[in-house]
Protein backbone atom coordinates (compact mmCIF):
# COMPACT_ATOMS: atom_id res chain seq x y z
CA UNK A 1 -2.62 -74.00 -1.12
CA UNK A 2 -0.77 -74.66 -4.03
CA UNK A 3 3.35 -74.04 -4.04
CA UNK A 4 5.17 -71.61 -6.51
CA UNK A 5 8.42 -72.89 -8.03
CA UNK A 6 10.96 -70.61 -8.42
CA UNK A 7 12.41 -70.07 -11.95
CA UNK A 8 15.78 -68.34 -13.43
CA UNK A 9 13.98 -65.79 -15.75
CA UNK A 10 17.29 -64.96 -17.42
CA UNK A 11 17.23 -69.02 -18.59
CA UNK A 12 14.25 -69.37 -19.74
CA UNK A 13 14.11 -66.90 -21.49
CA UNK A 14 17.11 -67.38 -23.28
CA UNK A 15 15.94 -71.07 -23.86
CA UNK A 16 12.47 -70.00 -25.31
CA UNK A 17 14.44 -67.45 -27.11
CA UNK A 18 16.72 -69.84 -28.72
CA UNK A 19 14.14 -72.33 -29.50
CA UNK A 20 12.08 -69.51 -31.69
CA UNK A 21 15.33 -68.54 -33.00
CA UNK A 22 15.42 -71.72 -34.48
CA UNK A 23 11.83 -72.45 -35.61
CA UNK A 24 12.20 -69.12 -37.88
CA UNK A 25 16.02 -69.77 -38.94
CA UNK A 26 14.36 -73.44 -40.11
CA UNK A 27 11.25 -73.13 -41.36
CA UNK A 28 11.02 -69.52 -42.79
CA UNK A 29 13.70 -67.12 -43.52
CA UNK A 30 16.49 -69.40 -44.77
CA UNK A 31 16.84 -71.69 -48.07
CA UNK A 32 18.38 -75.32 -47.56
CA UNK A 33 21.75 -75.72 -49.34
CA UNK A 34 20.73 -79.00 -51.14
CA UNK A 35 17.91 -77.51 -52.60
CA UNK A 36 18.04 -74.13 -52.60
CA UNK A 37 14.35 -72.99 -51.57
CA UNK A 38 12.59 -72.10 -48.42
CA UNK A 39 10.00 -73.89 -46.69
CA UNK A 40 6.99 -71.80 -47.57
CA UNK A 41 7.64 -71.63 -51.67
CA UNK A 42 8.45 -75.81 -51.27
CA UNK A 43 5.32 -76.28 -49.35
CA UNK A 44 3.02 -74.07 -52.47
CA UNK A 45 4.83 -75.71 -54.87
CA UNK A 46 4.67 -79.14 -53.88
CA UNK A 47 0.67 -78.60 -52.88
CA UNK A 48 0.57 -77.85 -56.95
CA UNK A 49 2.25 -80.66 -57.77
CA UNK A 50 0.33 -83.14 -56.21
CA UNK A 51 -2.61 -81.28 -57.50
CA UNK A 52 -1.79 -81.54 -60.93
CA UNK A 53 -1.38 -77.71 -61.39
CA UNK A 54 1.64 -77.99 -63.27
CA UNK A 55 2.72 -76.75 -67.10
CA UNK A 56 1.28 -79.32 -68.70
CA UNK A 57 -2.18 -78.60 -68.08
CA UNK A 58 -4.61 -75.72 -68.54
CA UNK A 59 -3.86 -72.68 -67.05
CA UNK A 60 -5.96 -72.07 -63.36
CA UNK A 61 -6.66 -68.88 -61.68
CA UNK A 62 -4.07 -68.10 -59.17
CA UNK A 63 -6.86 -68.97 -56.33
CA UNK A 64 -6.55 -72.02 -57.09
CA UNK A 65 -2.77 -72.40 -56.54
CA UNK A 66 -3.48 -70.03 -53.21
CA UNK A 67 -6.33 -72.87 -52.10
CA UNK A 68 -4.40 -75.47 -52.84
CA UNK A 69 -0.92 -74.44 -50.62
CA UNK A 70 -3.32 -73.93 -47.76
CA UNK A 71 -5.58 -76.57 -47.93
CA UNK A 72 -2.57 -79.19 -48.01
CA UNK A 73 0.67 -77.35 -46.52
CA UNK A 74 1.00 -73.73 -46.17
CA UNK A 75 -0.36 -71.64 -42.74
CA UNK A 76 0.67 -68.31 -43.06
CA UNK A 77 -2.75 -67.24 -45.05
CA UNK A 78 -3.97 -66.53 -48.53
CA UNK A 79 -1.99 -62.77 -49.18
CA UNK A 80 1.18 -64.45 -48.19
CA UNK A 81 0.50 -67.41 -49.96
CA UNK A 82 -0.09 -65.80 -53.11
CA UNK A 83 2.84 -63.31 -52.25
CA UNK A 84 5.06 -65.99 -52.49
CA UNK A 85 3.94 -67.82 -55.56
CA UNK A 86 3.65 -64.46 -57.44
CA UNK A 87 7.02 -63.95 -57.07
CA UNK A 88 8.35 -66.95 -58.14
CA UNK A 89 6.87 -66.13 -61.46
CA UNK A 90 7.80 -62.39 -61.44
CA UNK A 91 11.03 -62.71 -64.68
CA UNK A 92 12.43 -59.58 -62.99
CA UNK A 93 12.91 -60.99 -59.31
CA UNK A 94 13.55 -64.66 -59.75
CA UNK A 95 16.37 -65.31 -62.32
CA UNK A 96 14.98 -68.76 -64.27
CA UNK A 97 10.87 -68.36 -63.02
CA UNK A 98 9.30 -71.85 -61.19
CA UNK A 99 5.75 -70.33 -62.11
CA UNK A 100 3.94 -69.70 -65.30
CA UNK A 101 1.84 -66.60 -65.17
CA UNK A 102 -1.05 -65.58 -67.25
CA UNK A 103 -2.18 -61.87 -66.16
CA UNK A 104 -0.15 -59.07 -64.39
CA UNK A 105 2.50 -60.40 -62.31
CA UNK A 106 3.57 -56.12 -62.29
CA UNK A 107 6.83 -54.48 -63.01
CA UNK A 108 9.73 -52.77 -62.60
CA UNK A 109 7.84 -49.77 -61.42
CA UNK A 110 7.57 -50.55 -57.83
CA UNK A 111 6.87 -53.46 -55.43
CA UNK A 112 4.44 -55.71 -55.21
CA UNK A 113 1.99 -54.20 -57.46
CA UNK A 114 1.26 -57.76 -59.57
CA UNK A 115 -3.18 -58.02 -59.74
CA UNK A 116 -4.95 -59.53 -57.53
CA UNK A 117 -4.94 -63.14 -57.57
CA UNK A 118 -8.82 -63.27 -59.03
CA UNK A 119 -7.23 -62.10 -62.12
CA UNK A 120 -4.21 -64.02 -62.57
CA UNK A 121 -4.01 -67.54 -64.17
CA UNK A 122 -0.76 -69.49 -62.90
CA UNK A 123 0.31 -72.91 -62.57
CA UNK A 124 3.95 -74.67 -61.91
CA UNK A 125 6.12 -74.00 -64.87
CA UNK A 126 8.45 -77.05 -66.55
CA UNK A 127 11.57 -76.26 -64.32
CA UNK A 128 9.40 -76.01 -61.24
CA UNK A 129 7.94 -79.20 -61.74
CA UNK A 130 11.18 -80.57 -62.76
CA UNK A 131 12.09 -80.11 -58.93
CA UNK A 132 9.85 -83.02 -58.28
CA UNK A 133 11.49 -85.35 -60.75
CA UNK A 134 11.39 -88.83 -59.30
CA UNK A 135 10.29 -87.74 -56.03
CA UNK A 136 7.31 -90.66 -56.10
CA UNK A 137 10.36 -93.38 -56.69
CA UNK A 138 10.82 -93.36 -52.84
CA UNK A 139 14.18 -90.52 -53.66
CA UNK A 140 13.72 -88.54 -50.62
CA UNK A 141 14.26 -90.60 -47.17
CA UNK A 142 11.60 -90.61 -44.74
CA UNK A 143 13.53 -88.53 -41.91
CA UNK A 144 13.17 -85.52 -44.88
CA UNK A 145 8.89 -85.67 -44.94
CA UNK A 146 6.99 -83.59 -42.09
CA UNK A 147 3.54 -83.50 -41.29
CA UNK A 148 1.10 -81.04 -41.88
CA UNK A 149 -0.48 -78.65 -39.43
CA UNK A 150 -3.27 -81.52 -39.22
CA UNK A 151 -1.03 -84.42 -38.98
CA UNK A 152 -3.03 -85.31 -42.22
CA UNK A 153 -0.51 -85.89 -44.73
CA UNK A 154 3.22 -84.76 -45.69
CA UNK A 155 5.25 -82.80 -47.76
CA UNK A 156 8.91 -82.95 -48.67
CA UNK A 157 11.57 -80.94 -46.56
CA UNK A 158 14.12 -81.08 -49.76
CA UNK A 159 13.64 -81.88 -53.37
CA UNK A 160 14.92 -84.10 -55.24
CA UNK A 161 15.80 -81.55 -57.85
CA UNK A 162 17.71 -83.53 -59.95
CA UNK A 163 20.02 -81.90 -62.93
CA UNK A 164 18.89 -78.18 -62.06
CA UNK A 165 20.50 -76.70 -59.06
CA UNK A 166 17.98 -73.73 -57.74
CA UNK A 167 20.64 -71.74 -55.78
CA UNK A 168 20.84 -70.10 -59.70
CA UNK A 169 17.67 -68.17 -58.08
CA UNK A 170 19.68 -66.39 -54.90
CA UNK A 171 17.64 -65.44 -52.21
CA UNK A 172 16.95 -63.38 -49.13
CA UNK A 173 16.05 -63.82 -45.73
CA UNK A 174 16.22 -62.23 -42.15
CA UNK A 175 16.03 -64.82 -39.13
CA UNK A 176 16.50 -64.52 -35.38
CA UNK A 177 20.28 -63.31 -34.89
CA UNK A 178 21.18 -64.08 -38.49
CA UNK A 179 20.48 -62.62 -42.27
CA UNK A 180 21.24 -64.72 -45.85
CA UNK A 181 22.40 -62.89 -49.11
CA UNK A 182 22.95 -65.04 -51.69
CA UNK A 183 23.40 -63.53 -55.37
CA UNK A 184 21.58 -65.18 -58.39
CA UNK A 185 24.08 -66.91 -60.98
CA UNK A 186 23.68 -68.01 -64.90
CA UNK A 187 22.50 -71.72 -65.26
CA UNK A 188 24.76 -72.62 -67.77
CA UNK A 189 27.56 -71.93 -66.22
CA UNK A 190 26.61 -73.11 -62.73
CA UNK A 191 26.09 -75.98 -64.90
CA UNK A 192 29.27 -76.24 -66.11
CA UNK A 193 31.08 -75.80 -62.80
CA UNK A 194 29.08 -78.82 -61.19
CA UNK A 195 29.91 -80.90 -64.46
CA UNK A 196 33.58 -80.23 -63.50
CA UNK A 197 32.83 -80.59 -60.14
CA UNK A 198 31.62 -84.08 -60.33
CA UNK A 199 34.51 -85.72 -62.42
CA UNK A 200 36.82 -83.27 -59.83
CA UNK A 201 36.29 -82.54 -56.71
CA UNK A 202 39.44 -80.70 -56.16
CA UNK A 203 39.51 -78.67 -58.95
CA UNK A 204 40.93 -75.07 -58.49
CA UNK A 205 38.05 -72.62 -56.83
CA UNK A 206 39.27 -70.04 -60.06
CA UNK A 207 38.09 -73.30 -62.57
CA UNK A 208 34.37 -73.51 -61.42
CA UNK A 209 33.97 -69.96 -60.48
CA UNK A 210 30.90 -68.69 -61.74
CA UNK A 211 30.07 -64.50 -61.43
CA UNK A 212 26.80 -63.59 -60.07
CA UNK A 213 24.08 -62.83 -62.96
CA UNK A 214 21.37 -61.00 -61.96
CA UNK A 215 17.50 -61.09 -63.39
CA UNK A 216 17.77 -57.36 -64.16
CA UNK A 217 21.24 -57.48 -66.04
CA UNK A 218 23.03 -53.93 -65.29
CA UNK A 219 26.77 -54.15 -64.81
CA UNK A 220 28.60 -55.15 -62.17
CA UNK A 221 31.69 -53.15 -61.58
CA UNK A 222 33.74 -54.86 -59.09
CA UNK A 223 33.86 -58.46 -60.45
CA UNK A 224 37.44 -58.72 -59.57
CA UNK A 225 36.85 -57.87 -55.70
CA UNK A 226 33.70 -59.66 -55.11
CA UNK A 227 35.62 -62.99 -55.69
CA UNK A 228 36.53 -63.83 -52.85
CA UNK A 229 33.07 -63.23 -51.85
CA UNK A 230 31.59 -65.74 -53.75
CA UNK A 231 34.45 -67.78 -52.67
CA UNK A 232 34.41 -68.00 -49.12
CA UNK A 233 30.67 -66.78 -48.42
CA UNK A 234 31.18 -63.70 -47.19
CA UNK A 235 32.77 -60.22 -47.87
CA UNK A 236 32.82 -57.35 -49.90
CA UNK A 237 29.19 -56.46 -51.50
CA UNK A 238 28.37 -56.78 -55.46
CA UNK A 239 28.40 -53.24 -56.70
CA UNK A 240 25.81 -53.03 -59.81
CA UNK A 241 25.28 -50.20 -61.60
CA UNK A 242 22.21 -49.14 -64.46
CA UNK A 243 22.66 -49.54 -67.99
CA UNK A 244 22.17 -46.04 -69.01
CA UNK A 245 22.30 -45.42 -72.94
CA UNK A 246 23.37 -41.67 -74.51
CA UNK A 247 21.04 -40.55 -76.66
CA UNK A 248 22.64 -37.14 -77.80
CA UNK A 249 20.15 -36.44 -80.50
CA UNK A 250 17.53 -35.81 -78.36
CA UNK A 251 19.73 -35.02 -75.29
CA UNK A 252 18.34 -37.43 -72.84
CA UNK A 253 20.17 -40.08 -70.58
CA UNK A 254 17.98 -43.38 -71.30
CA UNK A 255 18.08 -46.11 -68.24
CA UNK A 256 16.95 -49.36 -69.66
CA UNK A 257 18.06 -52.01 -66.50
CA UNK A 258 18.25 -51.32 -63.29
CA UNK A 259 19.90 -52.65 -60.77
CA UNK A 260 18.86 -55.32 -58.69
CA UNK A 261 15.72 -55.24 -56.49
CA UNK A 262 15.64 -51.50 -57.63
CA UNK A 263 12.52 -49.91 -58.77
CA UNK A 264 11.90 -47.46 -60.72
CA UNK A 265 9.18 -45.48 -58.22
CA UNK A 266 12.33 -45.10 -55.97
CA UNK A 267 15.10 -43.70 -58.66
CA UNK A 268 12.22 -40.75 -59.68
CA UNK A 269 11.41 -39.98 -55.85
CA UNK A 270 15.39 -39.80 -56.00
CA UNK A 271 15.88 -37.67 -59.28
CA UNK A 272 13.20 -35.21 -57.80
CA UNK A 273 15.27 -34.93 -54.63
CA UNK A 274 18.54 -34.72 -56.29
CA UNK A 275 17.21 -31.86 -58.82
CA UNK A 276 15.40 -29.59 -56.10
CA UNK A 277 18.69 -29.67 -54.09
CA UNK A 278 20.75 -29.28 -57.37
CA UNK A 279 18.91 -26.98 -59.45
CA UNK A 280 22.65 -27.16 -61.94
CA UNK A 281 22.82 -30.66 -61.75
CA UNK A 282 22.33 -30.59 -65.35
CA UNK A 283 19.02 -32.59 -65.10
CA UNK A 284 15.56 -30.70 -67.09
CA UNK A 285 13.11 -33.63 -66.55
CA UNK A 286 12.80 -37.01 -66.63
CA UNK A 287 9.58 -39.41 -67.58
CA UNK A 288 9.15 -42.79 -66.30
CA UNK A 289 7.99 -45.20 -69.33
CA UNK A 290 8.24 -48.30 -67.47
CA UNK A 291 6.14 -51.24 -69.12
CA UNK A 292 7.30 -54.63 -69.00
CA UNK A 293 10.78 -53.28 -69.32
CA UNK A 294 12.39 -50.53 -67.45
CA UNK A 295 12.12 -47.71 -68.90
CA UNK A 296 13.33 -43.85 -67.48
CA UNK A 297 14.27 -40.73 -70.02
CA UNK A 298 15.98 -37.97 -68.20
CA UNK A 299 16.56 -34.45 -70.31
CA UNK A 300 19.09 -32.82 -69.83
CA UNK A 301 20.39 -29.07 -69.67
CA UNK A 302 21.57 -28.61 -73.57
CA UNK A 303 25.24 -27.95 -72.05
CA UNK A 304 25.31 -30.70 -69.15
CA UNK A 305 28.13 -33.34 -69.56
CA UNK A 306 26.76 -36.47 -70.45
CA UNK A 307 29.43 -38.23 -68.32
CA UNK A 308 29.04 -35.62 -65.53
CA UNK A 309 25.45 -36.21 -64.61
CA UNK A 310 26.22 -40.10 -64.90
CA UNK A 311 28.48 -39.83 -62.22
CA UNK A 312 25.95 -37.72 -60.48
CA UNK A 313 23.42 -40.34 -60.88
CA UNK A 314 24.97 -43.20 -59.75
CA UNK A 315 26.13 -41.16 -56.27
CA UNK A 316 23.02 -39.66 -55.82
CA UNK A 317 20.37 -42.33 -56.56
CA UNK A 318 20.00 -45.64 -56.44
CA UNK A 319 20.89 -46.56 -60.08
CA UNK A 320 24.19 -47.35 -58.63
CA UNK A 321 23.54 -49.80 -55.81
CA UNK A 322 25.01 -52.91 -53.51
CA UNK A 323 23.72 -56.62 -53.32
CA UNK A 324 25.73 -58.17 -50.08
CA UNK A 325 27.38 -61.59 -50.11
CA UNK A 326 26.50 -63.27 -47.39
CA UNK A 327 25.76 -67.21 -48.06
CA UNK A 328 24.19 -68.78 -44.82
CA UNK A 329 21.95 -71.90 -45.85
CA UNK A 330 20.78 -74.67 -44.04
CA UNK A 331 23.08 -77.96 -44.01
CA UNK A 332 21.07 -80.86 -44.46
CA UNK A 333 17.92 -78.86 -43.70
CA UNK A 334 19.06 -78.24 -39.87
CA UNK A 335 21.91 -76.28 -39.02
CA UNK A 336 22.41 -72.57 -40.58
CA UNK A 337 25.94 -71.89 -41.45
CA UNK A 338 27.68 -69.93 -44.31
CA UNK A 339 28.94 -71.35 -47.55
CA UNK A 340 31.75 -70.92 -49.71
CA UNK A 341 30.35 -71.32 -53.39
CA UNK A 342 32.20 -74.49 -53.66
CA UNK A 343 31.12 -76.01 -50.68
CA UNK A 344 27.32 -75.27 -51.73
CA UNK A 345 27.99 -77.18 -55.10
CA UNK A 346 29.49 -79.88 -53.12
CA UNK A 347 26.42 -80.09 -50.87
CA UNK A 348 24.32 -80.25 -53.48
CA UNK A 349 26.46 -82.92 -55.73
CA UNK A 350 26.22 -85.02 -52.83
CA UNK A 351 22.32 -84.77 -52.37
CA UNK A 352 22.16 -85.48 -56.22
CA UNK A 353 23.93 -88.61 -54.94
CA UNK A 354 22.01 -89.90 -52.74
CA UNK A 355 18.53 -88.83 -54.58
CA UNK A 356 20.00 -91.06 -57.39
CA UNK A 357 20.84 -93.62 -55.61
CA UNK A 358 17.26 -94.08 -54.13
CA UNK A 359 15.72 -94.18 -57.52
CA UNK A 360 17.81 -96.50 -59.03
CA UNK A 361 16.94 -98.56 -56.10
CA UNK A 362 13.11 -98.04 -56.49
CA UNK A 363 13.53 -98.72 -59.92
CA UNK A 364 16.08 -101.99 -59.71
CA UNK A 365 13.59 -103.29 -56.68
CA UNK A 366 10.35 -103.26 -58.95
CA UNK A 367 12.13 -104.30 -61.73
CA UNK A 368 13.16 -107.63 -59.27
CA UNK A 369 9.25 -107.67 -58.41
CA UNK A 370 8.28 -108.04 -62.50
CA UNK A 371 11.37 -110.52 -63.26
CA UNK A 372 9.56 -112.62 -60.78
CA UNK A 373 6.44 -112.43 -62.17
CA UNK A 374 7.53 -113.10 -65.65
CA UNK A 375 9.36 -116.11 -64.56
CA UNK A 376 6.58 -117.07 -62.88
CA UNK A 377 4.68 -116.57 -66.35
CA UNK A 378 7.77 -118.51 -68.25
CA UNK A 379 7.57 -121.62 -65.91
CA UNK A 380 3.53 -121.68 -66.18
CA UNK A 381 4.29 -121.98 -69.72
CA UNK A 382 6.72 -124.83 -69.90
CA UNK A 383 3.47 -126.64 -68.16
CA UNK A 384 1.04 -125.22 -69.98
CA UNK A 385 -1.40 -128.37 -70.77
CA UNK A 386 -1.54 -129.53 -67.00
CA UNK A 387 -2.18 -125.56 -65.91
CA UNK A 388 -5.66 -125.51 -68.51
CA UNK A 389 -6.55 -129.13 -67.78
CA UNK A 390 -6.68 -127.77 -63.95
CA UNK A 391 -8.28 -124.28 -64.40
CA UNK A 392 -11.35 -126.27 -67.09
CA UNK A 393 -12.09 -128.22 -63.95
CA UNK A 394 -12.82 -125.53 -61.62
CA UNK A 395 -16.29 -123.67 -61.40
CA UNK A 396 -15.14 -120.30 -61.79
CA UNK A 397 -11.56 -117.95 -61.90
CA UNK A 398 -12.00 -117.55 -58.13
CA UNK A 399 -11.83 -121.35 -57.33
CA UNK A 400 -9.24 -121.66 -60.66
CA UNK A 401 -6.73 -119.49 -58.68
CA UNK A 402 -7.03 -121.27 -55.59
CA UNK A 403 -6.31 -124.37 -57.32
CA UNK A 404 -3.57 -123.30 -59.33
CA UNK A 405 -1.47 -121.85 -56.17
CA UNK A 406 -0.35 -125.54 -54.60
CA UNK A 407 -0.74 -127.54 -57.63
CA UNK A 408 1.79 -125.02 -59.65
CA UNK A 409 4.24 -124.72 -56.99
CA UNK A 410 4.40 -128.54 -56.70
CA UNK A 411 4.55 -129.35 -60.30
CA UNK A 412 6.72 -125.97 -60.73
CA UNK A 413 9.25 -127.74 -58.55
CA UNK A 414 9.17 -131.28 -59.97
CA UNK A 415 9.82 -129.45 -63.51
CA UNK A 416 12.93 -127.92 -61.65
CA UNK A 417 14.17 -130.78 -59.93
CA UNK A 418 14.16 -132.57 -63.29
CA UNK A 419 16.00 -129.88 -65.30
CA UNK A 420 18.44 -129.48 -62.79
């Protein structure tokens, strides 16, 4: 009969626990600090790379892009798959886009409501490819490559990303225990602040301080406070309000950005709301012209306050909303931890770095490789008569290069004995 082992439930749970705490935290819900992306768009991205679906070559329906990730990388299936690479060429949600999309990627109007992928062309857009740069010149170490779910081949856990820093994107993420919210931010400037940066390194925080910049403009309204957000990592949220334009001739309120991550489904579900518990709110109607741009008219009651129903607005509906600040990446792809906007450029200058370092190695290591070759051509030369005289007496170029090995190396080391 066999014997039962007694277990502490408490522990192992806690150690299973932990360990799927960390498989999500790692490779799902949280971007790595050098690079700036998550696992799942890397792993799409990298599949179209290597697949030549990139922006220098015809356009491909998005099933393509979808069959690629998952034939290569990705195991999460096709709707996610294609969830993910949508997004990365949606304008609205990602602030610089990594895809090129031909076909409705959707809008402002609600969520998720791009076309299916049978009618969507898309491939890897110039600054998504760009996050490959160099990456066949050996640039990213061999601990940083992980197998696929066949053991088949491998893709890159970090780009090389060289000269364009993707944290300009932001991102989102829930783990196990832990959440990431970290604002997008204008490339120029981010630019700027790593340029200053790298000649620097303790240059004042208020030098290289960059606001966030979001996809969908609006205004934010506490850019003083949310400082020392940025700063440390952490703190008070962004607080963005709509750009809403007066247009007194025909008495409407006219919201033309929104927010961001605000649609515009979700503001008229609120202005219905708001009016049928306010009839004197000074709202009449509104209409919803969203196209590729946001678009909402909202009448109003011939003697309403212009500035009045703004205010009501913006407490009442969501075209006044928060983005948190809450900066937890992934040091060197491992360990989650939160980031002061400094520290993040720093992390980042110092993967540049290394990724440099490697390619000018690559590159200085074949460039050894043809030196010897060409001396090898050079010295063949200075002997040139002896090297045909040998090759006319052989039967054919197979026997010609067998001959030529020993006899060149001897006579290759006479001529060097005698120059030297």
């Amino acid at each position: 009969m066999s014997e039962f082992k007694k277990v502490n439930l408490t522990k192992t749970l806690e150690d299973n626990f932990a360990r799927y705490a960390g498989m999500v935290i790692q490779d799902r819900a949280i971007v790595d600090v050098r690079d700036g992306l998550k696992p799942a768009a890397r792993q799409l991205a990298y599949a179209q790379y290597i697949d030549k679906l990139t922006y220098d070559k015809p356009f491909k329906k998005a099933t393509k892009s979808v069959a690629s990730g998952m034939s290569h990388f990705y195991v999460h299936g096709d709707a996610s798959a294609y969830s993910t690479l949508i997004r990365m060429g949606k304008p609205f949600a990602m602030r610089y886009p990594l895809e090129e999309v031909q076909g409705s990627y959707g809008n402002q109007m609600e969520n998720d409501n791009e076309a299916a992928s049978r009618y969507v062309e898309m491939k890897l857009s110039e600054l998504g490819t760009h996050l490959f740069d160099s990456i066949e010149k050996n640039t990213i170490e061999e601990e940083d490559w992980r197998e696929n779910y066949d053991g088949t081949e491998k893709y890159p856990a970090v780009l090389p990303s060289i000269g364009f820093y993707n944290l300009v994107q932001g991102s989102t993420g829930i783990g196990v225990a832990l959440a990431s919210s970290i604002p997008q931010f204008n490339l120029r400037e981010m630019n700027n602040a790593l340029i200053k940066l790298l000649w620097n390194e303790d240059v004042p925080f208020e030098e290289i301080y960059c606001a966030p910049d979001f996809a969908t403009g609006a205004t934010i309204i506490n850019g003083e406070e949310i400082k020392e957000s940025i700063k440390n990592g952490t703190g008070p949220s962004i607080k963005i309000r709509a750009k809403i334009e007066n247009d007194y001739q025909n008495n409407q309120l006219i919201v033309t950005e929104l927010p961001y991550g605000v649609y515009t489904n979700t503001i008229c579900k609120q202005l219905n709301q708001a009016i049928e518990e306010n009839p004197d709110c000074g709202i009449v109607k509104f209409l919803d012209l969203t196209g590729i741009k946001p678009l909402i008219k909202i009448t109003l009651d011939k003697n309403a306050n212009f500035g009045k129903v703004k205010e009501f607005l913006y407490k009442n509906t969501a075209l006044q909303s928060y983005v948190s600040v809450n900066m937890v990446m992934l040091k060197d792809g491992k360990v989650p931890q939160v980031f002061g906007f400094k520290e993040a450029l720093l992390e980042y200058l110092k993967h540049s770095k290394k990724v440099l370092r490697n390619k000018i190695t690559f590159d200085l290591n074949k460039a050894k490789l043809r030196l010897e070759i060409v001396e090898g051509y050079l010295k063949a030369l200075s002997i040139i008569d002896e090297v045909v005289a040998l090759i006319k007496k052989q039967p054919n170029s197979a026997s010609a290069c067998m001959a030529l090995m020993p006899v060149s190396y001897t006579h290759l080391r006479a001529h060097e004995t005698a120059a030297n």
